[in-house]
Protein backbone atom coordinates (compact mmCIF):
# COMPACT_ATOMS: atom_id res chain seq x y z
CA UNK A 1 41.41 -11.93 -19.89
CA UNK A 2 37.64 -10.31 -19.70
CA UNK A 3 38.14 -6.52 -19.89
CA UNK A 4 38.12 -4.47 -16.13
CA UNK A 5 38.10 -0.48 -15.95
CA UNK A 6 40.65 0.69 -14.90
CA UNK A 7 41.31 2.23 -11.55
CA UNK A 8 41.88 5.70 -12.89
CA UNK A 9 38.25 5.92 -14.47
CA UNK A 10 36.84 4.22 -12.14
CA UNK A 11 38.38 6.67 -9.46
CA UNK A 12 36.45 9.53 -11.97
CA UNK A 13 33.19 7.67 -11.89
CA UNK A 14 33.18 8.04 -8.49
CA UNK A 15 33.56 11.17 -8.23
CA UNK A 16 30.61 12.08 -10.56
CA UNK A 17 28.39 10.31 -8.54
CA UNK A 18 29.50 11.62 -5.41
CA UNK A 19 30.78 15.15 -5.56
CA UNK A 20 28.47 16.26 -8.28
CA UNK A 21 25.67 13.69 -8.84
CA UNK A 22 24.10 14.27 -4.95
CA UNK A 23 22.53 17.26 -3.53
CA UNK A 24 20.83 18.36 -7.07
CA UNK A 25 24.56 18.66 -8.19
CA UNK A 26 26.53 19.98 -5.89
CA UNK A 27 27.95 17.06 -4.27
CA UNK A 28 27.54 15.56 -1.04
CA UNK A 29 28.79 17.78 2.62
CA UNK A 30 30.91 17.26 5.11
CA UNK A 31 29.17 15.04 7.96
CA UNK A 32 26.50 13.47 6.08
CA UNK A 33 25.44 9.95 5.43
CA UNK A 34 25.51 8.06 1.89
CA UNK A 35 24.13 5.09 1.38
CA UNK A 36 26.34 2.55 -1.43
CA UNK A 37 24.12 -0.16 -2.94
CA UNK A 38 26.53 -2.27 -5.22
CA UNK A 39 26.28 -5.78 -5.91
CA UNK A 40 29.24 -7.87 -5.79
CA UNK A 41 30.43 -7.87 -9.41
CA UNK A 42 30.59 -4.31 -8.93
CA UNK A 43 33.11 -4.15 -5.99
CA UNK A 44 35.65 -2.20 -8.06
CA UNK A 45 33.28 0.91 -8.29
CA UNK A 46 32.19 0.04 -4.67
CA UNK A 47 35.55 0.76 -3.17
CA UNK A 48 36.50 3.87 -5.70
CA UNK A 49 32.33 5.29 -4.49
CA UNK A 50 33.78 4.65 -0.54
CA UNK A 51 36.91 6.56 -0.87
CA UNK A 52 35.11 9.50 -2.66
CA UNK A 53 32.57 9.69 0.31
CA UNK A 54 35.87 9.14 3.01
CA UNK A 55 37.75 11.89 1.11
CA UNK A 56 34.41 14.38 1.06
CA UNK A 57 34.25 13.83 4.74
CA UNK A 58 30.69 11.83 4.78
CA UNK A 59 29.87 8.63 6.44
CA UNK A 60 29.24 5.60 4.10
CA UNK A 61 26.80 3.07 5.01
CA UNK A 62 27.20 -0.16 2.89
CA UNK A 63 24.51 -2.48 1.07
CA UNK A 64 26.67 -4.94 -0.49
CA UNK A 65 24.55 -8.10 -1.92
CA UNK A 66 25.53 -10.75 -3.45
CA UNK A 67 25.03 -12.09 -7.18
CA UNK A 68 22.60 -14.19 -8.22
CA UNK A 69 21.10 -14.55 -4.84
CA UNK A 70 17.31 -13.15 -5.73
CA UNK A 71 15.84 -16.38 -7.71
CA UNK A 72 15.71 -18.70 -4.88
CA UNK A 73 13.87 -16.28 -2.18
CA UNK A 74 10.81 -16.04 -4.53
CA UNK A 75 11.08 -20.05 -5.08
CA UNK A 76 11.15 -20.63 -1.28
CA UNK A 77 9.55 -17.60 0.57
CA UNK A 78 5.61 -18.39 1.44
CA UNK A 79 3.37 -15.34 1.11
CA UNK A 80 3.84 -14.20 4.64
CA UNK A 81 7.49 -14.30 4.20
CA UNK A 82 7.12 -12.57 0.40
CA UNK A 83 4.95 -9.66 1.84
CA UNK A 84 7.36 -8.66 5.40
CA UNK A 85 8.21 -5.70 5.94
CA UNK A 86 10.70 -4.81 8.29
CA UNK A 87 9.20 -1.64 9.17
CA UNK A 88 11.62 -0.88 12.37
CA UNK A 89 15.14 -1.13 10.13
CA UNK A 90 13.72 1.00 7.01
CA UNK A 91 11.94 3.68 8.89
CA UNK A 92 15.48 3.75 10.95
CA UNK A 93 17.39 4.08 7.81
CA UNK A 94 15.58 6.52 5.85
CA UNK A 95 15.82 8.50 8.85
CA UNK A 96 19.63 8.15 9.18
CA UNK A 97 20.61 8.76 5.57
CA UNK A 98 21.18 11.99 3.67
CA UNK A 99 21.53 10.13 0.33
CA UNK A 100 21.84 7.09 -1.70
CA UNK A 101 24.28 5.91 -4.72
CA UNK A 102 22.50 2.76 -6.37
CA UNK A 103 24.68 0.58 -8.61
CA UNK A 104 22.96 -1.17 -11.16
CA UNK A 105 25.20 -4.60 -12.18
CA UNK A 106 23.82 -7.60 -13.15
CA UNK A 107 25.39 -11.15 -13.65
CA UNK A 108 21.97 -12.54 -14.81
CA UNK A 109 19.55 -10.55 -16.98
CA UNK A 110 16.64 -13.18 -17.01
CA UNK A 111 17.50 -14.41 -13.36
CA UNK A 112 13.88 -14.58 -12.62
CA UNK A 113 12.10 -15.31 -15.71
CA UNK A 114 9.37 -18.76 -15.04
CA UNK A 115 9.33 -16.63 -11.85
CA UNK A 116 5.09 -16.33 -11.07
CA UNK A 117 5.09 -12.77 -11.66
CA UNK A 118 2.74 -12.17 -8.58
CA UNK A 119 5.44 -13.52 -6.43
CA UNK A 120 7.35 -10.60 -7.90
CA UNK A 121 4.82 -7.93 -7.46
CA UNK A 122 3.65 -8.96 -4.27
CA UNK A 123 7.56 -8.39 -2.65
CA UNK A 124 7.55 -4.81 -4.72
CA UNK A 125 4.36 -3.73 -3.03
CA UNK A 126 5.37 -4.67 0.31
CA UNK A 127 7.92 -1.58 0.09
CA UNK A 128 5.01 1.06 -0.42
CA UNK A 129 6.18 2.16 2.88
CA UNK A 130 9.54 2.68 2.79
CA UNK A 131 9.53 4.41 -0.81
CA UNK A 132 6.47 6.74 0.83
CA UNK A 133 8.94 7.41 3.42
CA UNK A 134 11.97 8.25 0.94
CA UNK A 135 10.01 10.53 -0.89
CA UNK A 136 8.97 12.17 1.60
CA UNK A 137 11.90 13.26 3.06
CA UNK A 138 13.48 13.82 -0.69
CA UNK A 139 10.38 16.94 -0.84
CA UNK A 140 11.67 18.43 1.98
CA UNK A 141 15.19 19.02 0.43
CA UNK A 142 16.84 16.60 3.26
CA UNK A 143 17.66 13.89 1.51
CA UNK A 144 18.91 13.11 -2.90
CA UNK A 145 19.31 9.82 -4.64
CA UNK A 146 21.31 9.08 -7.98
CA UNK A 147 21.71 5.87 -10.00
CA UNK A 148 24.89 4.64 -12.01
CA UNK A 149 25.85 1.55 -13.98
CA UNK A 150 28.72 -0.64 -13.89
CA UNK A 151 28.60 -3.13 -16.96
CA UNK A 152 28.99 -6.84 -16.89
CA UNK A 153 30.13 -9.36 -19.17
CA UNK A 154 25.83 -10.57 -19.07
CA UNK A 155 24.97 -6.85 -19.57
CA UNK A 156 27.23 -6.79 -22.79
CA UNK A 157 26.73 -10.34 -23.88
CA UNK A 158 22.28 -9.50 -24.08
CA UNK A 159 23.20 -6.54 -26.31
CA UNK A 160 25.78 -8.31 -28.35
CA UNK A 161 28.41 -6.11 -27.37
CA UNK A 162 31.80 -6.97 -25.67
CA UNK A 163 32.37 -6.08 -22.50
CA UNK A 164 34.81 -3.33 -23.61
CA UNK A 165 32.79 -1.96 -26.09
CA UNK A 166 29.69 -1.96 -23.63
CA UNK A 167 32.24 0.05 -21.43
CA UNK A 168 33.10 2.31 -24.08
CA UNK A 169 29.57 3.23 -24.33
CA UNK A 170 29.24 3.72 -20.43
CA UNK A 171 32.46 6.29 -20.40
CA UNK A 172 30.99 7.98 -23.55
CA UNK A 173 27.31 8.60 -21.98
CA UNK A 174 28.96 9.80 -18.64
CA UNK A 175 31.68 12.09 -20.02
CA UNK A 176 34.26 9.93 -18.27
CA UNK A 177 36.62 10.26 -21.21
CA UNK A 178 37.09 13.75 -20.53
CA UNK A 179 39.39 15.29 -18.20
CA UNK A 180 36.94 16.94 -15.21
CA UNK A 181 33.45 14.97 -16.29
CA UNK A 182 31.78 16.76 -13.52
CA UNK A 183 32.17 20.14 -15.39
CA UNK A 184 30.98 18.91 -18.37
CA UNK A 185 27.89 17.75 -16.70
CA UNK A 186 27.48 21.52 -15.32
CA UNK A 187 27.92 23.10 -18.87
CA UNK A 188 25.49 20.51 -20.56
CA UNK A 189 22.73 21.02 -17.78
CA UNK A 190 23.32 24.70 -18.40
CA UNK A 191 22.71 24.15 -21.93
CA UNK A 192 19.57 21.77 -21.77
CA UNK A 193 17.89 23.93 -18.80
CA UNK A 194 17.43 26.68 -21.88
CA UNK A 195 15.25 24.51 -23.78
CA UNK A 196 14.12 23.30 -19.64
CA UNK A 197 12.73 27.44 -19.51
CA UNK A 198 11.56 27.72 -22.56
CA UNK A 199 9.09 24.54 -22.16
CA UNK A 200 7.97 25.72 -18.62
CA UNK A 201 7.04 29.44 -20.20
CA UNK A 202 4.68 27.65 -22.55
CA UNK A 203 1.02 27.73 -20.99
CA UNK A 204 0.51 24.03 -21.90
CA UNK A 205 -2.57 22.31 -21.60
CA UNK A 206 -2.66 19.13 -23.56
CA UNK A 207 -0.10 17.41 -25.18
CA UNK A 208 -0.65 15.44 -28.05
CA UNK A 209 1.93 12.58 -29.63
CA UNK A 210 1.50 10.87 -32.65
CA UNK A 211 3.58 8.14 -34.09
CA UNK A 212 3.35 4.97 -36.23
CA UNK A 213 0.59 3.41 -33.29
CA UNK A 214 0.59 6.03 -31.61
CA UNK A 215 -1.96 8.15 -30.93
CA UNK A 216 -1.59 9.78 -27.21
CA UNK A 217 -3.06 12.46 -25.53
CA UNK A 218 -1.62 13.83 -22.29
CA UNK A 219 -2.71 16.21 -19.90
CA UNK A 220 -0.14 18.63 -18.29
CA UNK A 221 -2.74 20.18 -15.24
CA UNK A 222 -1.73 23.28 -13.24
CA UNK A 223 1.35 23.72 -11.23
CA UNK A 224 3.47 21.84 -13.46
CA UNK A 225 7.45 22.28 -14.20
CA UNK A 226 9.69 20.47 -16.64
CA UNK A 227 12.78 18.73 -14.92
CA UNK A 228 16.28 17.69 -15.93
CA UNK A 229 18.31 15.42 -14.45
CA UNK A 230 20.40 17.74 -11.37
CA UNK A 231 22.44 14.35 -11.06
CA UNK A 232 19.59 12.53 -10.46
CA UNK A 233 20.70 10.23 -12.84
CA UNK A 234 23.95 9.75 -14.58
CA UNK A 235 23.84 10.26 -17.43
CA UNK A 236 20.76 11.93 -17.96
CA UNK A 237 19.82 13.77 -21.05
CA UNK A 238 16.19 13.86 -20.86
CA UNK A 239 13.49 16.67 -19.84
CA UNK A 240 10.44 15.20 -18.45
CA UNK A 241 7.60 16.46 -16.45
CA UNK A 242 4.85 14.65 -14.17
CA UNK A 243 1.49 15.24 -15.85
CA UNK A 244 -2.17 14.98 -14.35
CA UNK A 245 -2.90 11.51 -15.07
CA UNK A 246 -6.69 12.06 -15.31
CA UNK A 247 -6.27 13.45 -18.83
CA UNK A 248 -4.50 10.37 -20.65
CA UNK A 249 -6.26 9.05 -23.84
CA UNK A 250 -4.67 6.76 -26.58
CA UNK A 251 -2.67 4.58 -27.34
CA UNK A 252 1.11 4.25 -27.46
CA UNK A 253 3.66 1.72 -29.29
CA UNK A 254 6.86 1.18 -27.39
CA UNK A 255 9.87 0.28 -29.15
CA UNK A 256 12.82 -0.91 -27.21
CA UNK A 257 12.75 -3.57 -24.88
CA UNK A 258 12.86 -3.47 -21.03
CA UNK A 259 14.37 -5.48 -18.96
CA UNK A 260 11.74 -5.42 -15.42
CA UNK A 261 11.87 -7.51 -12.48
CA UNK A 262 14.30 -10.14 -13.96
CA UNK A 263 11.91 -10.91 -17.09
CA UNK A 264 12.25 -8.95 -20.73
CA UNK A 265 8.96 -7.39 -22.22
CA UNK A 266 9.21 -6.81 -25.73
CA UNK A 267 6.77 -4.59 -27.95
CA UNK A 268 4.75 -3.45 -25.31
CA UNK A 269 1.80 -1.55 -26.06
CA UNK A 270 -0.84 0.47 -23.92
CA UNK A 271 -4.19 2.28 -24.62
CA UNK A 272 -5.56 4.42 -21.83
CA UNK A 273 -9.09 5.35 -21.24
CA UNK A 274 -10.30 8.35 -18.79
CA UNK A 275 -6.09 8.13 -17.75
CA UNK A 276 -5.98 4.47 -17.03
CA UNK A 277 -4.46 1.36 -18.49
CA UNK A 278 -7.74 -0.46 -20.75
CA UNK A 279 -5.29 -2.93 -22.78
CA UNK A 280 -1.75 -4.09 -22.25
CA UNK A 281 0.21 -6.15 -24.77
CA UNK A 282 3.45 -7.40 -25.22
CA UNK A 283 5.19 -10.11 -27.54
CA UNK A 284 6.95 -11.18 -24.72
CA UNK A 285 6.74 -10.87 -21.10
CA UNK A 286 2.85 -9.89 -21.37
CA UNK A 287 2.46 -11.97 -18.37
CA UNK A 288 4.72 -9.63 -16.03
CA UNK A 289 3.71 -5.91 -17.88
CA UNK A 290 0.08 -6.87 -16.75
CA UNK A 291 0.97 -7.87 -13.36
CA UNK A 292 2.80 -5.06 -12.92
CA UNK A 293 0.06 -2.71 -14.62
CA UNK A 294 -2.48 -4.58 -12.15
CA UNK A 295 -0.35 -3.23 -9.19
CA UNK A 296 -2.64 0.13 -7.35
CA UNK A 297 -1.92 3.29 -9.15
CA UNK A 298 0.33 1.13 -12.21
CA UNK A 299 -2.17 1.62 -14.32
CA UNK A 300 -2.00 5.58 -14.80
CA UNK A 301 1.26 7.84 -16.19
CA UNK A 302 3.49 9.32 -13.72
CA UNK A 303 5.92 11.06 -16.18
CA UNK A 304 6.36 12.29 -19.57
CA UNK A 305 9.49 12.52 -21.16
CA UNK A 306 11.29 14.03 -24.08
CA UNK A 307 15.29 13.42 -24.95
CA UNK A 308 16.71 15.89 -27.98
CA UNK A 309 19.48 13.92 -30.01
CA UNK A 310 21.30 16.77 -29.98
CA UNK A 311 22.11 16.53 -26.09
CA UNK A 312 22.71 12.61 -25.85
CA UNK A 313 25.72 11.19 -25.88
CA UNK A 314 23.47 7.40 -26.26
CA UNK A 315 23.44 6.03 -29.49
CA UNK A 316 23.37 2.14 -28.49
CA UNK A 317 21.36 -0.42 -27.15
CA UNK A 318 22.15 -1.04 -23.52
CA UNK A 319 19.71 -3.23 -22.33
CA UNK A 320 19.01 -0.75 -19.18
CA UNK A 321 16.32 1.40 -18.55
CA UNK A 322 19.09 4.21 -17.14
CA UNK A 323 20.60 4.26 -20.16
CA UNK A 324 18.08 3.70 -22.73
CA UNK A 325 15.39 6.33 -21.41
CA UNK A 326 18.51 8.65 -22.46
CA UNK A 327 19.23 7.30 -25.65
CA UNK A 328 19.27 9.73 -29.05
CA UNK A 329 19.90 8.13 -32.15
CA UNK A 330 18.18 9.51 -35.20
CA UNK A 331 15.20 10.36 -33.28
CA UNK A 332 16.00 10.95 -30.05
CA UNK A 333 13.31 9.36 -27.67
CA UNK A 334 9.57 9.31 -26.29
CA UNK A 335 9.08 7.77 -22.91
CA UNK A 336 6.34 7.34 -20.14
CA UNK A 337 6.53 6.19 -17.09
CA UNK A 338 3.67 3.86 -15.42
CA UNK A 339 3.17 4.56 -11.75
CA UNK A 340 4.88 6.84 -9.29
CA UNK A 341 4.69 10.67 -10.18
CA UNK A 342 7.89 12.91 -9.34
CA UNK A 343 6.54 15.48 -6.86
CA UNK A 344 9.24 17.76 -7.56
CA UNK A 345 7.48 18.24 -10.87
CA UNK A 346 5.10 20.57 -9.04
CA UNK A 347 6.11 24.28 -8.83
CA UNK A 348 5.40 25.07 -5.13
CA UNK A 349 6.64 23.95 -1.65
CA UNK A 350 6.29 20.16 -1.65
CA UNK A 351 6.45 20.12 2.23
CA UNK A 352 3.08 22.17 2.43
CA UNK A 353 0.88 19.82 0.21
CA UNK A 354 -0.98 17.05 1.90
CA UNK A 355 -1.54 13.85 0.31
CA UNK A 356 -5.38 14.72 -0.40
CA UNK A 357 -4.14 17.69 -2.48
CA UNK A 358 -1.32 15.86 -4.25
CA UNK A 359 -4.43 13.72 -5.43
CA UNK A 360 -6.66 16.23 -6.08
CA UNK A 361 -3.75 17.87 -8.93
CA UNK A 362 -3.53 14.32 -10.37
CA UNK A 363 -0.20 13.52 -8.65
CA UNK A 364 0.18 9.83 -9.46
CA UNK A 365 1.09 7.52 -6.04
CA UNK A 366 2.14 4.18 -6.58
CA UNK A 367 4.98 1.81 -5.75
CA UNK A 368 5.81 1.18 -9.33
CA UNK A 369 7.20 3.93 -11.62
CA UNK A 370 8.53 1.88 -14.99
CA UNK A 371 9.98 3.92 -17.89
CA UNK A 372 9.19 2.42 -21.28
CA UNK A 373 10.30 3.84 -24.36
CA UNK A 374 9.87 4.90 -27.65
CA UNK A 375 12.32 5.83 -30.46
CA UNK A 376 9.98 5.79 -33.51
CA UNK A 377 10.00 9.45 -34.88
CA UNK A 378 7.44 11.10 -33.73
CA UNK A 379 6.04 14.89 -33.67
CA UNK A 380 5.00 16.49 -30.32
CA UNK A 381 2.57 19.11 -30.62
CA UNK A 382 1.11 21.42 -27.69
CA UNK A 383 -2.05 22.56 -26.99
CA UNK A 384 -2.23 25.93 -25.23
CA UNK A 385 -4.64 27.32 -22.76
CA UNK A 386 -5.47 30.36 -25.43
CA UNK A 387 -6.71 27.76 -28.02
CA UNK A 388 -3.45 27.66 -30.07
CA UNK A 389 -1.39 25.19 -30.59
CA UNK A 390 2.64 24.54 -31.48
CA UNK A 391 4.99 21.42 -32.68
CA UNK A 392 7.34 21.61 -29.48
CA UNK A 393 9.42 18.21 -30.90
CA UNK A 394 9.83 16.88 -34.29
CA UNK A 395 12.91 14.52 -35.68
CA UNK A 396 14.09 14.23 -32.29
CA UNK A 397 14.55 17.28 -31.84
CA UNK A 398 12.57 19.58 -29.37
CA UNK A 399 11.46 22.59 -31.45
CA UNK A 400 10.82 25.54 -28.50
């Protein structure tokens, strides 16, 4: 019989997600609205996420989608039917929910590969509304997301792990093998946040990361503040900040593969010019990582990121971005993100900054943000505004 959590720990997952992982921690309040998206392998988690929102005395709202169901809409939808957007519904429920839980499951980790990856692109940039809309609303402080994982026997069987093993890795990264996981997630933000203060007080201008292939350059620009995870995420181990994406020059080797749009690119590689994208290679799935690069704004970074061995509890494989962004290892990790900049990085009130502004501080905007990662060991050294410079990460360890 295939392995299944168990209704205890999945009962603690839950409540991760929901009474710590929303509202940058705190959980979610009495009388407001949570949105569930969970796939139908997932169901157990689904009905241990609704009872945790019932008990906290929210309202769920459901997304429940089938398996396997995505292939077929990109083999039969024309263009017209690939680019709707149902403008009335979405703008109805951003504006009705206070949060969402997103479950990522799959049954099928290459369930759209021979896909034509403009097909792909071409449904992802249709929804440059509705993600405008969310984030929106998310810099005003009225609404949080968080994402979780709940692993399949195709999720274990890519990384050549068995199902319970790949669980055992799941319940390891989220601290669900300890009694009250939500209070470890408190200390270890408490912890991280030191190294979080100690970053920000630096008067960074330039960052500069070198690696085997690696050569890259990144601008920080002005009103700039590292971020940790607040639940965005679980589990989250990283610090990252959103740079200006004017001052990106290099090249970068990525390491692990990433699983994007139901297709797996392997070895990708990027050089940047004057902050944007000049080459793109991959030994597999080139054909999708340029598509995707090609969408508006892909081709610049929206995020910089750093994880510290010391902090994750990731050590394996897991064939998802969540997890592997967060992974430690010997050298902990180097990641960028292509696309979509997090506007929280900035160190004022978001709801006072018009769009003009956001672009004149080199704010990234784009309906793509892909994380892509690097666990070669590396050294991290920072350029200040006085004319010195520092190693701030070395080993895999951040050095501050």
């Amino acid at each position: 019989m295939s392995y299944q959590p168990s209704e205890e720990l999945l009962e603690k997952y839950a409540d991760v997600m929901i009474n710590f992982a929303l509202n940058g921690g705190e959980g979610v309040k009495r009388g407001e609205v949570v949105q569930l998206r969970v796939s139908e392998v997932a169901k157990p988690l689904l009905v241990a996420l609704r009872r945790a929102v019932l008990k906290a005395g929210a309202h769920p709202i459901i997304f429940y989608t089938p398996d396997d169901f995505a292939r077929e809409h990109y083999e039969l939808a024309s263009d017209e039917q690939l680019s709707f957007f149902p403008k009335k519904f979405l703008k109805g429920l951003v504006d009705e929910i206070d949060h969402t839980v997103a479950v990522l499951s799959e049954t099928d980790k290459k369930e759209l590969d021979g896909i034509d990856s403009g097909k792909i692109m071409a449904a992802q940039k249709a929804l440059k509304p509705y993600m405008d809309w969310r984030r929106e609303k998310e810099g005003t402080g009225e609404y949080t997301w968080t994402l979780c994982m709940y692993g399949t026997q195709a999720m274990a069987d890519e990384v050549d792990l068995s199902l319970e093993e790949y669980w055992d890795e799941i319940v390891k990264a989220c601290y669900l093998d300890d009694p009250q996981p939500a209070a470890k997630w408190k200390a270890l933000y408490k912890d991280l946040y030191e190294y979080k203060d100690r970053l920000d007080a630096l008067p960074i201008e330039k960052l500069h990361i070198e690696a085997p292939d690696t050569d890259l350059w990144i601008t920080i620009g002005d009103n700039r503040k590292w971020l940790g995870g607040s639940g965005r995420n679980v589990p989250i181990f990283e610090l990252f900040i959103s740079p200006d994406w004017r001052g990106t020059e290099g090249k970068i080797q990525f390491t692990e593969p990433l699983y994007r749009y139901g297709n797996l690119i392997k070895d990708a590689y990027l050089e940047f010019k004057d902050g944007r994208v000049v080459k793109a290679t991959a030994s597999s799935g080139e054909a999708i990582l340029k598509e995707m690069i090609a969408v508006e704004n892909a081709d610049k970074v929206g995020e910089f990121s750093l994880t510290d061995r010391r902090f994750s509890r990731i050590t394996k494989f897991m064939g998802e971005t969540l997890f592997d962004e967060n992974v430690g290892g010997e050298n902990g990790n180097t990641h960028i993100a292509v696309g979509a900049a997090y506007r929280d990085s900035y160190t004022g009130d978001q709801s006072n900054v018009s769009e003009e502004e956001w672009e004149s501080m080199g704010y990234n905007n784009s309906v793509v943000h892909t994380d892509i990662v690097a666990t070669s060991n590396r050294v991290v050294t920072a350029y200040l505004k006085d004319g010195s410079n520092r190693v701030i990460y070395q080993d895999g360890e951040y050095q501050v």
